[in-house]
C-alpha atoms as a PDB file:
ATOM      1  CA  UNK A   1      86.510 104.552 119.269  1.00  0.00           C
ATOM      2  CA  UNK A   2      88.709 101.554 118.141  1.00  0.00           C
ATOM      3  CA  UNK A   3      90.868  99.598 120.615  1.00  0.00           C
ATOM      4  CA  UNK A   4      94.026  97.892 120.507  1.00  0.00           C
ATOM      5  CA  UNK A   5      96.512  95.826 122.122  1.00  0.00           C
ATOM      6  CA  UNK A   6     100.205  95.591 121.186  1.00  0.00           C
ATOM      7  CA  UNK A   7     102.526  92.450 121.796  1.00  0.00           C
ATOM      8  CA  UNK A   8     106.222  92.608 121.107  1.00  0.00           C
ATOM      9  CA  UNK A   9     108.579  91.332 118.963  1.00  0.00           C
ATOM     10  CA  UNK A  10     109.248  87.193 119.874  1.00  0.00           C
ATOM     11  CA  UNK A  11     106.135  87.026 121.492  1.00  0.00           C
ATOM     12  CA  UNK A  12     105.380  82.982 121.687  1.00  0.00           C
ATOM     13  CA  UNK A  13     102.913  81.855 119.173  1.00  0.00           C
ATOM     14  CA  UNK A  14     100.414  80.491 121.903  1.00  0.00           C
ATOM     15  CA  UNK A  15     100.653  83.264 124.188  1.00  0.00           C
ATOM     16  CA  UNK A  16      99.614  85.557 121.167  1.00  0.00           C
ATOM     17  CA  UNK A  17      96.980  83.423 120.224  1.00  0.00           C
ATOM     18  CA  UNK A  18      95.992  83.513 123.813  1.00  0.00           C
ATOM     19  CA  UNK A  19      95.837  87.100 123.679  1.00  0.00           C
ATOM     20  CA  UNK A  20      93.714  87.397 120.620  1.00  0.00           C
ATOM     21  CA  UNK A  21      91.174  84.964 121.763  1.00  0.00           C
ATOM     22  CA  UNK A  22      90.548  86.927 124.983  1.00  0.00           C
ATOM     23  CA  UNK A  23      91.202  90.392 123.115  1.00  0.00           C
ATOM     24  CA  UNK A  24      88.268  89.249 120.944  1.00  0.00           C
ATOM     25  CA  UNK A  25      85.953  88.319 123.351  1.00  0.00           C
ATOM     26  CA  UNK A  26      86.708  91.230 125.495  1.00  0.00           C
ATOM     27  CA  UNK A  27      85.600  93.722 122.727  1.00  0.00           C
ATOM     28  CA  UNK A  28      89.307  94.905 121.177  1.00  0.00           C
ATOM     29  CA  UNK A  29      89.182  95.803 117.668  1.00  0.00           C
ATOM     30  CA  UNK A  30      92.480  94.873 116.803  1.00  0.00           C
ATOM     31  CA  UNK A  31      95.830  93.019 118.131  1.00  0.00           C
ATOM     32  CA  UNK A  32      99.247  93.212 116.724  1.00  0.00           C
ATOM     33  CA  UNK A  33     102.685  91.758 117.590  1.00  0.00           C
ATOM     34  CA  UNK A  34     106.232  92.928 116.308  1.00  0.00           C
ATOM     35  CA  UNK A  35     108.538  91.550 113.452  1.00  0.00           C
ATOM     36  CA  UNK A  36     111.945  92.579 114.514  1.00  0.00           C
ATOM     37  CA  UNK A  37     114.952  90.976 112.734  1.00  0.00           C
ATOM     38  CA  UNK A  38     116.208  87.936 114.112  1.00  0.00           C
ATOM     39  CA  UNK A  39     113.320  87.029 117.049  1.00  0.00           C
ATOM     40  CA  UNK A  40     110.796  84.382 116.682  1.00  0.00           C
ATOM     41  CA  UNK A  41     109.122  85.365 113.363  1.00  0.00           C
ATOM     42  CA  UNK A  42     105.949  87.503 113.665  1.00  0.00           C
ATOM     43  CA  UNK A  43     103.853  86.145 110.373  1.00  0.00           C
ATOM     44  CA  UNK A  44     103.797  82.834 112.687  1.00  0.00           C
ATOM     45  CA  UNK A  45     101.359  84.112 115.625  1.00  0.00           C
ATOM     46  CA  UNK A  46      99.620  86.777 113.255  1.00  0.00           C
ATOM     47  CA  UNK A  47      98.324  83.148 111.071  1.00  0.00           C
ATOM     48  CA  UNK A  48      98.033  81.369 114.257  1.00  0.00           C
ATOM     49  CA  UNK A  49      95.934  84.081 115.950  1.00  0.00           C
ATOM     50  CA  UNK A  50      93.799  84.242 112.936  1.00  0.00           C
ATOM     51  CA  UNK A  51      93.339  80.726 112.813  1.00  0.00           C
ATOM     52  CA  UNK A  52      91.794  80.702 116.676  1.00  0.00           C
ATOM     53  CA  UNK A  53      89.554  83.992 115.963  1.00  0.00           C
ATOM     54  CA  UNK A  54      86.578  84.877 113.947  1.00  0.00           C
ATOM     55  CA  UNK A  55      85.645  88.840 113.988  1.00  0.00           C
ATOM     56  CA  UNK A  56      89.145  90.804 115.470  1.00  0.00           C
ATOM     57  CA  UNK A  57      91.339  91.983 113.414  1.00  0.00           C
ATOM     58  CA  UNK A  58      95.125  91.462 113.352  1.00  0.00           C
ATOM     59  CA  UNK A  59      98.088  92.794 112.293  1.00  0.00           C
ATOM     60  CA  UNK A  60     101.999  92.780 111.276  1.00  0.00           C
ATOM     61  CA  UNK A  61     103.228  96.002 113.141  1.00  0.00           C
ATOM     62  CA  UNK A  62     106.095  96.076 111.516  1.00  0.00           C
ATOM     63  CA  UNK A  63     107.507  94.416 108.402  1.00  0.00           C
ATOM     64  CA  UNK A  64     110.105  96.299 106.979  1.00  0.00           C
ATOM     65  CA  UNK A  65     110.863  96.065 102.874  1.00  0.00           C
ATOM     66  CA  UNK A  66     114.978  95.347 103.697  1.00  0.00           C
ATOM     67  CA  UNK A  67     115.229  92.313 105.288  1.00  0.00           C
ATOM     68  CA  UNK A  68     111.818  91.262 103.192  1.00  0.00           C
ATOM     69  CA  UNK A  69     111.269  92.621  99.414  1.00  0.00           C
ATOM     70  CA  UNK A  70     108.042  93.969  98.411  1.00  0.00           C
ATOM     71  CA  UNK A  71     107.185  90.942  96.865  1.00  0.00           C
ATOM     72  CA  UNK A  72     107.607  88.704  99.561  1.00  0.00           C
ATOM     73  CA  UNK A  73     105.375  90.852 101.765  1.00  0.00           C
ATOM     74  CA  UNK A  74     102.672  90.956  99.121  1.00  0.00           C
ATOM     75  CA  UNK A  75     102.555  87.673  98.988  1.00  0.00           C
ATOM     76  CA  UNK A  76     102.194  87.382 102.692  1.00  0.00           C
ATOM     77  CA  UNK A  77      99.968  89.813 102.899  1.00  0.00           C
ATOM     78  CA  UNK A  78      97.694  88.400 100.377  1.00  0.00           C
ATOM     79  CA  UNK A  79      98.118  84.742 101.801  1.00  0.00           C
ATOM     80  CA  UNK A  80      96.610  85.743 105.031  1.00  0.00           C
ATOM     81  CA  UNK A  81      93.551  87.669 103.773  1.00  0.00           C
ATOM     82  CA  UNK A  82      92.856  85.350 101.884  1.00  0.00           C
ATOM     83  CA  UNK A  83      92.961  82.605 104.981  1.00  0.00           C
ATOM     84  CA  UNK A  84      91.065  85.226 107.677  1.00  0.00           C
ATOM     85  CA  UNK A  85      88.434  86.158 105.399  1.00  0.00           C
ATOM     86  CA  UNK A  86      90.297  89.880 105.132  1.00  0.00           C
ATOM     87  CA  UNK A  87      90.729  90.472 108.614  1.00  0.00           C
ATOM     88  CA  UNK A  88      94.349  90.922 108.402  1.00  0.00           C
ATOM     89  CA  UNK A  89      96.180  94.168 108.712  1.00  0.00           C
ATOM     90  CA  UNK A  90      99.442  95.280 106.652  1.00  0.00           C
ATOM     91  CA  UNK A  91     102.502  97.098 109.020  1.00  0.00           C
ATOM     92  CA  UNK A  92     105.222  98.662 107.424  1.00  0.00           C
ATOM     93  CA  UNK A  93     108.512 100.488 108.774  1.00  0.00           C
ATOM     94  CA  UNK A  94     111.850 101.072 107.856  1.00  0.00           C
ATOM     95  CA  UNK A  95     113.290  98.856 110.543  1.00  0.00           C
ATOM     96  CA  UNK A  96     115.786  99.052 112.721  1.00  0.00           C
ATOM     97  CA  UNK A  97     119.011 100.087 111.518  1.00  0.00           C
ATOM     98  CA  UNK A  98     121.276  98.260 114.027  1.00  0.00           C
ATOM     99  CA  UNK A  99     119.191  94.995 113.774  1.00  0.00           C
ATOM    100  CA  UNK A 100     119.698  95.406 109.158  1.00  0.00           C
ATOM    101  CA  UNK A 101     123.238  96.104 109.639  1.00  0.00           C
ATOM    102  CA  UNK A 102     124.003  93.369 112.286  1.00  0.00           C
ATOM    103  CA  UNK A 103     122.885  91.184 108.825  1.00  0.00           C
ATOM    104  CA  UNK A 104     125.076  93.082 106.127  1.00  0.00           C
ATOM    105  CA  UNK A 105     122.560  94.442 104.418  1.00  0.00           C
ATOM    106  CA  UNK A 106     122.383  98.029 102.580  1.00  0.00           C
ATOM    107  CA  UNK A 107     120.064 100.564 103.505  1.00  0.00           C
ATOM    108  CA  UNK A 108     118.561 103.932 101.676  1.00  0.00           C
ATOM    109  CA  UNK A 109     117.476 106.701 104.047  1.00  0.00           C
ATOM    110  CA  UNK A 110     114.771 105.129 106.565  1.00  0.00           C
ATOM    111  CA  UNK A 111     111.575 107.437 104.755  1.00  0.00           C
ATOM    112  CA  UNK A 112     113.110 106.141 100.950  1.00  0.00           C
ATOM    113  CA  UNK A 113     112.849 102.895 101.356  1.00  0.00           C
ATOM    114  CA  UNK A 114     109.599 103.019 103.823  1.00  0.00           C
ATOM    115  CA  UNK A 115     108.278 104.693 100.695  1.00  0.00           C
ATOM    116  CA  UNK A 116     108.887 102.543  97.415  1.00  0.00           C
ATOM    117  CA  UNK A 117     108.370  99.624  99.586  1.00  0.00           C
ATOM    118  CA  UNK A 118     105.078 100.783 100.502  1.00  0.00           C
ATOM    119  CA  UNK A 119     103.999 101.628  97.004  1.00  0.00           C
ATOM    120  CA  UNK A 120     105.479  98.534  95.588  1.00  0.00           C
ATOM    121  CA  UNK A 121     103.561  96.615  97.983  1.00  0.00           C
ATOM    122  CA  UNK A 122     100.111  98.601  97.444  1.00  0.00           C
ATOM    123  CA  UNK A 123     100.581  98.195  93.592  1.00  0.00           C
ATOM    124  CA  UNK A 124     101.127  94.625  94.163  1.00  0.00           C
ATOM    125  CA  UNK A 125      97.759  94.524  96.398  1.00  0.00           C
ATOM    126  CA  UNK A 126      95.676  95.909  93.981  1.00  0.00           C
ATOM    127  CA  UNK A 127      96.661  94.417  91.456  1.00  0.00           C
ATOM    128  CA  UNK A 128      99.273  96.412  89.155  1.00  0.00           C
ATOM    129  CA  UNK A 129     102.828  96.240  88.346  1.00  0.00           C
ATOM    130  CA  UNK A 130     105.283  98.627  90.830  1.00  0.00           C
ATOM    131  CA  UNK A 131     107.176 101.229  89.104  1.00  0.00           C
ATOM    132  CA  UNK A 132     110.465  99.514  87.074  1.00  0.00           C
ATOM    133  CA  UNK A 133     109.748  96.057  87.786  1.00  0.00           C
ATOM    134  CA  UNK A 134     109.404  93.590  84.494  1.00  0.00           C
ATOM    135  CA  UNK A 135     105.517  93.719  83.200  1.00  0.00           C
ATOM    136  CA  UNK A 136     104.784  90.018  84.385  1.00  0.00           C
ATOM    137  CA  UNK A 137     105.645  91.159  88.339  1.00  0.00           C
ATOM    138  CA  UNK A 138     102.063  91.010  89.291  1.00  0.00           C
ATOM    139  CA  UNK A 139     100.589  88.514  92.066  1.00  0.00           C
ATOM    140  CA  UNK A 140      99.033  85.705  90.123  1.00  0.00           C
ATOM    141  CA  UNK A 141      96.629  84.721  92.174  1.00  0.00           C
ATOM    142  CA  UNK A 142      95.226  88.767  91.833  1.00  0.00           C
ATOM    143  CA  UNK A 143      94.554  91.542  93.873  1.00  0.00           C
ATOM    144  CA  UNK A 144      94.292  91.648  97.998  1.00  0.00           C
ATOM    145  CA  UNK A 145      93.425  94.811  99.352  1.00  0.00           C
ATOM    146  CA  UNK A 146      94.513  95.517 102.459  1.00  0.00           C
ATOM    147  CA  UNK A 147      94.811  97.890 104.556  1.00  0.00           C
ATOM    148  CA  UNK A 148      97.956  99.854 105.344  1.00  0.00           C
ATOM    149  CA  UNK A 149      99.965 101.064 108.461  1.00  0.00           C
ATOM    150  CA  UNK A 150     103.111 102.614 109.160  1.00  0.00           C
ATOM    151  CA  UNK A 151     105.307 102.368 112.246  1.00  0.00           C
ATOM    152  CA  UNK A 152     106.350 106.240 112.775  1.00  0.00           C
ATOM    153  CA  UNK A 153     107.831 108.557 115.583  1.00  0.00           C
ATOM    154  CA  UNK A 154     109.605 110.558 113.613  1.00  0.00           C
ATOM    155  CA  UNK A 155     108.092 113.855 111.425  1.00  0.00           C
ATOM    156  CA  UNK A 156     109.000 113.295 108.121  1.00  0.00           C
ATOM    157  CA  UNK A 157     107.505 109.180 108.605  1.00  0.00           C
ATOM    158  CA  UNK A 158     104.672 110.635 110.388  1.00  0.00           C
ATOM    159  CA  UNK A 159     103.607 112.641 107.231  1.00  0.00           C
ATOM    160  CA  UNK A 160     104.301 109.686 104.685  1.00  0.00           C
ATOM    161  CA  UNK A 161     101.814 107.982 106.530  1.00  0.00           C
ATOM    162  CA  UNK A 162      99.281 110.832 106.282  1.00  0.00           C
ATOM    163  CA  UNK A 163      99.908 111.073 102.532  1.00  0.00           C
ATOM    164  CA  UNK A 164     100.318 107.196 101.197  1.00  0.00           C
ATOM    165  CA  UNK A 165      99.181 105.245 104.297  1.00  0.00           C
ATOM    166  CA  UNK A 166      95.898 103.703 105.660  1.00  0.00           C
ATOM    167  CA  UNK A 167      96.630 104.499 108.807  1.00  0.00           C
ATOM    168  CA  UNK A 168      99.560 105.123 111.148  1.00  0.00           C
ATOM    169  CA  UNK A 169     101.043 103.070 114.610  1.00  0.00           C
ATOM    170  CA  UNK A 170     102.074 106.566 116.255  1.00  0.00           C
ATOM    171  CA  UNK A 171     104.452 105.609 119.699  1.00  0.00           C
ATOM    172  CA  UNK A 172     102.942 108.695 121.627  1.00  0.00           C
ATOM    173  CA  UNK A 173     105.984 108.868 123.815  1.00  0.00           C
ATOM    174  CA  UNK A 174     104.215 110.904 126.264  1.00  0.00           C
ATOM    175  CA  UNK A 175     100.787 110.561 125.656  1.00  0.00           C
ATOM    176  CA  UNK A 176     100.175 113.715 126.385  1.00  0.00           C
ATOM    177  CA  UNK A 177     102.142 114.489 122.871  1.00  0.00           C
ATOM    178  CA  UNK A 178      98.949 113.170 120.931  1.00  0.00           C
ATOM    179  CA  UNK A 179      98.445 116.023 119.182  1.00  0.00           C
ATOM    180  CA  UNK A 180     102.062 117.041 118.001  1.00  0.00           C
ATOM    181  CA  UNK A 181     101.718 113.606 115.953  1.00  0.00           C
ATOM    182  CA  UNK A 182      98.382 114.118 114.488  1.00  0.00           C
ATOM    183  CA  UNK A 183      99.806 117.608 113.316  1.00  0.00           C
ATOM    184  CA  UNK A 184     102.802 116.009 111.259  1.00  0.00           C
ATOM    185  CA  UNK A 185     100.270 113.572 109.774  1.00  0.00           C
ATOM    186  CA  UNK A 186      98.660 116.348 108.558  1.00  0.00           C
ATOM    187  CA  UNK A 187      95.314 116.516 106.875  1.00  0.00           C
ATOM    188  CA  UNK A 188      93.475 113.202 106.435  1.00  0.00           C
ATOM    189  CA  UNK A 189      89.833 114.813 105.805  1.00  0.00           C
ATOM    190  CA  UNK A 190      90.092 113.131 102.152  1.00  0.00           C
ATOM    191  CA  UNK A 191      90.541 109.568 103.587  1.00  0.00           C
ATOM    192  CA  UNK A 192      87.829 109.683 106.495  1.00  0.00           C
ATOM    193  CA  UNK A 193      88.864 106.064 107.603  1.00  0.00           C
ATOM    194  CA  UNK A 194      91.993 107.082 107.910  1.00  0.00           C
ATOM    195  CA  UNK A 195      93.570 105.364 111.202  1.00  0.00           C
ATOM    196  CA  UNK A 196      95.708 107.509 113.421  1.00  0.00           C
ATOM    197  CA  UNK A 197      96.815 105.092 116.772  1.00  0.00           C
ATOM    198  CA  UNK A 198      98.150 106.743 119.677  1.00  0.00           C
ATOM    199  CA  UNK A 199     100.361 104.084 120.716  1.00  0.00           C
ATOM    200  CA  UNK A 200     100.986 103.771 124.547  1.00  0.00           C
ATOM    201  CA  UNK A 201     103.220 101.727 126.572  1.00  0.00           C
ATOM    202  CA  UNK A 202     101.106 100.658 129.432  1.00  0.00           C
ATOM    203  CA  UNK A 203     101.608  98.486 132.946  1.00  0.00           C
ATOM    204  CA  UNK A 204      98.128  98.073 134.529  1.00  0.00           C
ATOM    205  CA  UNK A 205      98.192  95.468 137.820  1.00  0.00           C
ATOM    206  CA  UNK A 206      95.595  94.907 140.748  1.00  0.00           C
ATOM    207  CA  UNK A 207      98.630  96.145 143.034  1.00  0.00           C
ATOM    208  CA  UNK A 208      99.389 100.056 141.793  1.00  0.00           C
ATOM    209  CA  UNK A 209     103.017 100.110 142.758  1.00  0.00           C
ATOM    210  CA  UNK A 210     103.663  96.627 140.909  1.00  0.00           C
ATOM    211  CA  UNK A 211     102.284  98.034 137.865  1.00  0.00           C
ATOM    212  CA  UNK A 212     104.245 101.495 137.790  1.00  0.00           C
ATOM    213  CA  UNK A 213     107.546  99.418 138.826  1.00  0.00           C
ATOM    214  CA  UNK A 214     106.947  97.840 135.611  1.00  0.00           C
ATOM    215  CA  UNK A 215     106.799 100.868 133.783  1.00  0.00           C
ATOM    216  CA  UNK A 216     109.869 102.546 135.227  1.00  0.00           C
ATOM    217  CA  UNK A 217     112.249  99.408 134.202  1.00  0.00           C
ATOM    218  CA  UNK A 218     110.868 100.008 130.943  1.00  0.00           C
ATOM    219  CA  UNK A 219     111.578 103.273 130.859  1.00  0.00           C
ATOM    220  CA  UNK A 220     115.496 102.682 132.449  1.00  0.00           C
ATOM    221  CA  UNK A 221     115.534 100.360 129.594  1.00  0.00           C
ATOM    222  CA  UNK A 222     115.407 102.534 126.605  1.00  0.00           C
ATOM    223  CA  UNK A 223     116.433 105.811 128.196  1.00  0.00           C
ATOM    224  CA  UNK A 224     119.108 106.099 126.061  1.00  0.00           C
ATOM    225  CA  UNK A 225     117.656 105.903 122.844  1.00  0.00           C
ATOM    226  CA  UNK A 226     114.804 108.033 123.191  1.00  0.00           C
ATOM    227  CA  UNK A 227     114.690 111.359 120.872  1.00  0.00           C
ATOM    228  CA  UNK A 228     116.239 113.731 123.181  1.00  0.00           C
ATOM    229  CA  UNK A 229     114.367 116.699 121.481  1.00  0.00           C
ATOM    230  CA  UNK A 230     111.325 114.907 122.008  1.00  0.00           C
ATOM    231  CA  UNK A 231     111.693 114.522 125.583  1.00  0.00           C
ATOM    232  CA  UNK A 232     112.487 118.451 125.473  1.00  0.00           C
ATOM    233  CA  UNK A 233     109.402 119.288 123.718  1.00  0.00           C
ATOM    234  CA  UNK A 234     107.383 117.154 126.096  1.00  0.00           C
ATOM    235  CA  UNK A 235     109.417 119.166 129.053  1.00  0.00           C
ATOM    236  CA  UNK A 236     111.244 116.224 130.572  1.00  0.00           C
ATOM    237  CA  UNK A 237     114.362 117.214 132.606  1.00  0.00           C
ATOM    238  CA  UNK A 238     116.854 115.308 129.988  1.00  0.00           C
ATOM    239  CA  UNK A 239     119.829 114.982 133.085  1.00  0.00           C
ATOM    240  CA  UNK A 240     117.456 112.701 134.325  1.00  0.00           C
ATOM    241  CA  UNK A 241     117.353 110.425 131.639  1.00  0.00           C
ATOM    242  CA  UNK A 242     121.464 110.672 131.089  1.00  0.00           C
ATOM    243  CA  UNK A 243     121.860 109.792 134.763  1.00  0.00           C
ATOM    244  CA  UNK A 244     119.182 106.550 134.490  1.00  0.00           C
ATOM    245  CA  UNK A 245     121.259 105.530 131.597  1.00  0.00           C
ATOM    246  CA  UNK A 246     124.579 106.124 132.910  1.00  0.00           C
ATOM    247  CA  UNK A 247     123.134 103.716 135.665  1.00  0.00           C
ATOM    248  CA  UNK A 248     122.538 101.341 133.030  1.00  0.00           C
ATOM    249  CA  UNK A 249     125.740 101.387 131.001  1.00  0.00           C
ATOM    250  CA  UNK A 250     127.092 100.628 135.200  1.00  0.00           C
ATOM    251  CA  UNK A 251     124.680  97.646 134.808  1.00  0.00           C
ATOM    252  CA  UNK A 252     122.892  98.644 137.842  1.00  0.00           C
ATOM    253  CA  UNK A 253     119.272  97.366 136.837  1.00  0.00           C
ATOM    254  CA  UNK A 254     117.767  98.023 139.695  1.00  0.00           C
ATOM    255  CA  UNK A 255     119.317 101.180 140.808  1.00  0.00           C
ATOM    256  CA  UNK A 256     118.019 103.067 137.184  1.00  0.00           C
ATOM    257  CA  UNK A 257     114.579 101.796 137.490  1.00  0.00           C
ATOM    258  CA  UNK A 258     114.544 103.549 141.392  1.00  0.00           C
ATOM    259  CA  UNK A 259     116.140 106.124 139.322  1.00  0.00           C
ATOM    260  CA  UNK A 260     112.882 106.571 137.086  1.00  0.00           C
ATOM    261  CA  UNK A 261     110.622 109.425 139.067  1.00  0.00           C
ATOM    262  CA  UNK A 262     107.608 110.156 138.880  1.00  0.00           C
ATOM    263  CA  UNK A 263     107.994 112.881 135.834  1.00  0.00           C
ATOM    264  CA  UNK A 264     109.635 110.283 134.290  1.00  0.00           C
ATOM    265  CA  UNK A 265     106.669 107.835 134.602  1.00  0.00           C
ATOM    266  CA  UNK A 266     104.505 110.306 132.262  1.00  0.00           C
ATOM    267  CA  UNK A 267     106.123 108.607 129.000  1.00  0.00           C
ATOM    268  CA  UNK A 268     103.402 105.659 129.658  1.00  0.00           C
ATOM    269  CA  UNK A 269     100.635 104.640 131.534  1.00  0.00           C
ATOM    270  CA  UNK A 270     101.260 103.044 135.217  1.00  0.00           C
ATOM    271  CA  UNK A 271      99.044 101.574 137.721  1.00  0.00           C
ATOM    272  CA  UNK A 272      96.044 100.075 138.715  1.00  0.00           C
ATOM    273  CA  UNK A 273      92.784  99.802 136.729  1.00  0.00           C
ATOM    274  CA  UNK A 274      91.613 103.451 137.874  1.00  0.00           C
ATOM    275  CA  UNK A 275      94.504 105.027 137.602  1.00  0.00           C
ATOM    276  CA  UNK A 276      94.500 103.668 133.708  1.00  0.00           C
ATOM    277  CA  UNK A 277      91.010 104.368 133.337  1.00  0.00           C
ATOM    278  CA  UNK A 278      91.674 108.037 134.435  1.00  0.00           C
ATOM    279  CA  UNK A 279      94.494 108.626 132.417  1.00  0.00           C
ATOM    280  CA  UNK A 280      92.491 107.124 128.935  1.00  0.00           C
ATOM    281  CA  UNK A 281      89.708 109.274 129.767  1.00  0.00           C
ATOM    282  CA  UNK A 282      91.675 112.119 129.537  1.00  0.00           C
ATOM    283  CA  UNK A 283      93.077 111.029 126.219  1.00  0.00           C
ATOM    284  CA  UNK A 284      89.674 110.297 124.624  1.00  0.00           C
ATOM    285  CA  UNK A 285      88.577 113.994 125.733  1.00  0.00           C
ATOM    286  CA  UNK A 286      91.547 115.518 123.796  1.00  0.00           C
ATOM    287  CA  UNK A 287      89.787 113.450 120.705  1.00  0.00           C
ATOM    288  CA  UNK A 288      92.380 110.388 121.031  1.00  0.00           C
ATOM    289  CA  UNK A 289      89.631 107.925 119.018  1.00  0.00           C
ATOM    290  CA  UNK A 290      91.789 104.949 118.680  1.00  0.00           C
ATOM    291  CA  UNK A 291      94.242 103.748 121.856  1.00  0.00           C
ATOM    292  CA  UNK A 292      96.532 101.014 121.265  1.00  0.00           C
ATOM    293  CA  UNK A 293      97.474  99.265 124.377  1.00  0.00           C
ATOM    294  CA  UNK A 294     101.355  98.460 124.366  1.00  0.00           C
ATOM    295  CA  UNK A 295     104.202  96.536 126.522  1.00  0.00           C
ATOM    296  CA  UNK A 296     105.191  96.033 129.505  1.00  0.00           C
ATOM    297  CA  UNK A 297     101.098  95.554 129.928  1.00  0.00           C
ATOM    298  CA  UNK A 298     101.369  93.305 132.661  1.00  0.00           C
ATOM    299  CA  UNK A 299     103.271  90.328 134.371  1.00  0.00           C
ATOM    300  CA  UNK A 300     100.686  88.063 132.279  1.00  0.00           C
ATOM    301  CA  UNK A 301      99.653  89.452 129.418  1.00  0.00           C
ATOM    302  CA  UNK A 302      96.633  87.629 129.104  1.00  0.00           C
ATOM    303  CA  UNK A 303      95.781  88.942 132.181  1.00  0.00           C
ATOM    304  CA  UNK A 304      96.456  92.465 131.543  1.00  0.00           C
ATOM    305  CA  UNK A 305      94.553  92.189 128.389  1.00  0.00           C
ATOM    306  CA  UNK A 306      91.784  90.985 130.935  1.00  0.00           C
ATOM    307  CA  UNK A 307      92.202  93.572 133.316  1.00  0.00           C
ATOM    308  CA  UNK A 308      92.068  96.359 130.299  1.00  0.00           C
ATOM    309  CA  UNK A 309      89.715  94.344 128.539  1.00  0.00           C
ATOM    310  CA  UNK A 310      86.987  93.722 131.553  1.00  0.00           C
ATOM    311  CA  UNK A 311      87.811  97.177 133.493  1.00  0.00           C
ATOM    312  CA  UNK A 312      89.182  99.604 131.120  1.00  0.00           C
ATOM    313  CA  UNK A 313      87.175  99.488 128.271  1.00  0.00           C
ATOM    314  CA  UNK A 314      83.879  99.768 129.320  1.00  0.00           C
ATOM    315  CA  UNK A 315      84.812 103.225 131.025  1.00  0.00           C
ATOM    316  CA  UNK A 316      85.507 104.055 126.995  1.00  0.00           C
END
């Protein structure tokens, strides 16, 4: 199995570094930490992480080829392979729409321009030409493999990723939906390293009800942007979720986290260190074989990669 731990967007430079140190000593495989459009930059931990680390690997999750052309990320790309000895690890999404409009720019449909960016990108890395750009657009300091991933929830991302991808960051939104997202990647049995993460928000604390209260704010959060068919498919009472985020439009903070029941709760992971343990063991019996450990994760995150790290893991 392969293990991983997710930071978000604007996560400080030294608390990511922080992370990756003790994420490397505790046995993860991987760490990654967001890129969204105007936070604190993401390339800026990823090199310092790198910089403070020897054997995990980290990663970019997600660069989008809007706001940064192909080229750029290439270039970026092949800079920090170069520095970690190849221990760095390419994502790729379309971004978020609100965040590329907020900054004028123009978008093609979300799968387009996932798409030609990532070929652009790969043909760059290996050490070709993309398709239409002048015959001296090549990296000059030559090729940089490196490995692939794309940021997907939806279907029609999900199976890009299967077909041109290395591997894919899948936000299993409930976990429970595992398999639903490993059928729209389709068949990977021609690339057998192919890397399918079931991405799960997690809250883990020594005090149970401290770590599911973190959850539920979460989920008050962002219920109102979460697919509504999704949550249908996954048999979630979808009044629920309207009447959380009705109590957020109020702002009423608190009042839509208490509003967050325990159905509600299934979209993550909540609790103490058994409770997390149980609910991972159940995901590696479905044939889950690579869990990515996402926010809230704790009130510290260096201690709840600790506590995941020390307690979870070794149950895995």
């Amino acid at each position: 199995m392969r293990f991983s731990v997710r930071l978000g967007s604007g996560t400080p430079a030294k608390v990511f570094r922080d992370c990756a140190v003790a994420a490397e000593e505790l046995g993860f495989d991987q760490i990654w930490t967001g890129n969204d459009l105007l936070r604190r930059s993401g390339i800026v931990p990823v090199t310092v992480a790198l910089a403070a680390t020897s054997r995990i690997r980290v990663g970019s999750s997600v660069l989008n080829p809007v706001s940064l052309h192909p080229a750029e990320i290439a270039m970026i790309a092949a800079g920090l392979q170069d520095f970690s000895g190849g221990r760095y690890l390419l994502g790729l999404g379309a971004g978020s729409e609100v965040f590329l409009r907020w900054a004028g720019l123009q978008l093609a449909a979300p799968v387009r321009r996932t798409r030609e960016g990532l070929r652009a990108v790969r043909t760059l890395l290996t050490g070709g030409v993309p398709d239409g750009w002048h015959e001296r657009a090549a990296l000059k300091d030559g090729p940089a493999p490196t490995p692939i991933y794309l940021g997907a929830m939806g279907p029609k991302m999900l199976a890009l990723a299967g077909r041109e991808a290395d591997g894919v960051l899948a936000l299993c939104l409930p976990p429970t939906q595992i398999d639903w997202f490993a059928a729209r990647v389709g068949d990977t049995a021609s690339k057998p390293d192919f890397d399918l993460a079931c991405c799960l928000w997690v809250s883990i604390d020594d005090d149970r009800d401290a770590g599911r209260a973190r959850l539920a704010a979460k989920i008050a959060a962002y219920s109102g942007s979460l697919a509504q068919d999704s949550l249908a498919a996954a048999g979630f009472d979808l009044e629920r979720f309207k009447h959380v985020q009705s109590l957020v439009t109020a702002g009423d903070l608190d009042a839509a986290t208490a509003a967050v029941d325990d159905d509600m709760l299934r979209l993550g992971i909540a609790g103490d260190v058994h409770d997390v343990i149980d609910r991972c063991l159940e995901l590696k019996a479905s044939g889950v074989r690579h869990l990515s450990f996402g926010q809230p994760l704790g009130g510290s995150l260096v201690e709840a990669v600790a506590l995941l790290g020390r307690h979870v893991l070794p149950h895995l």
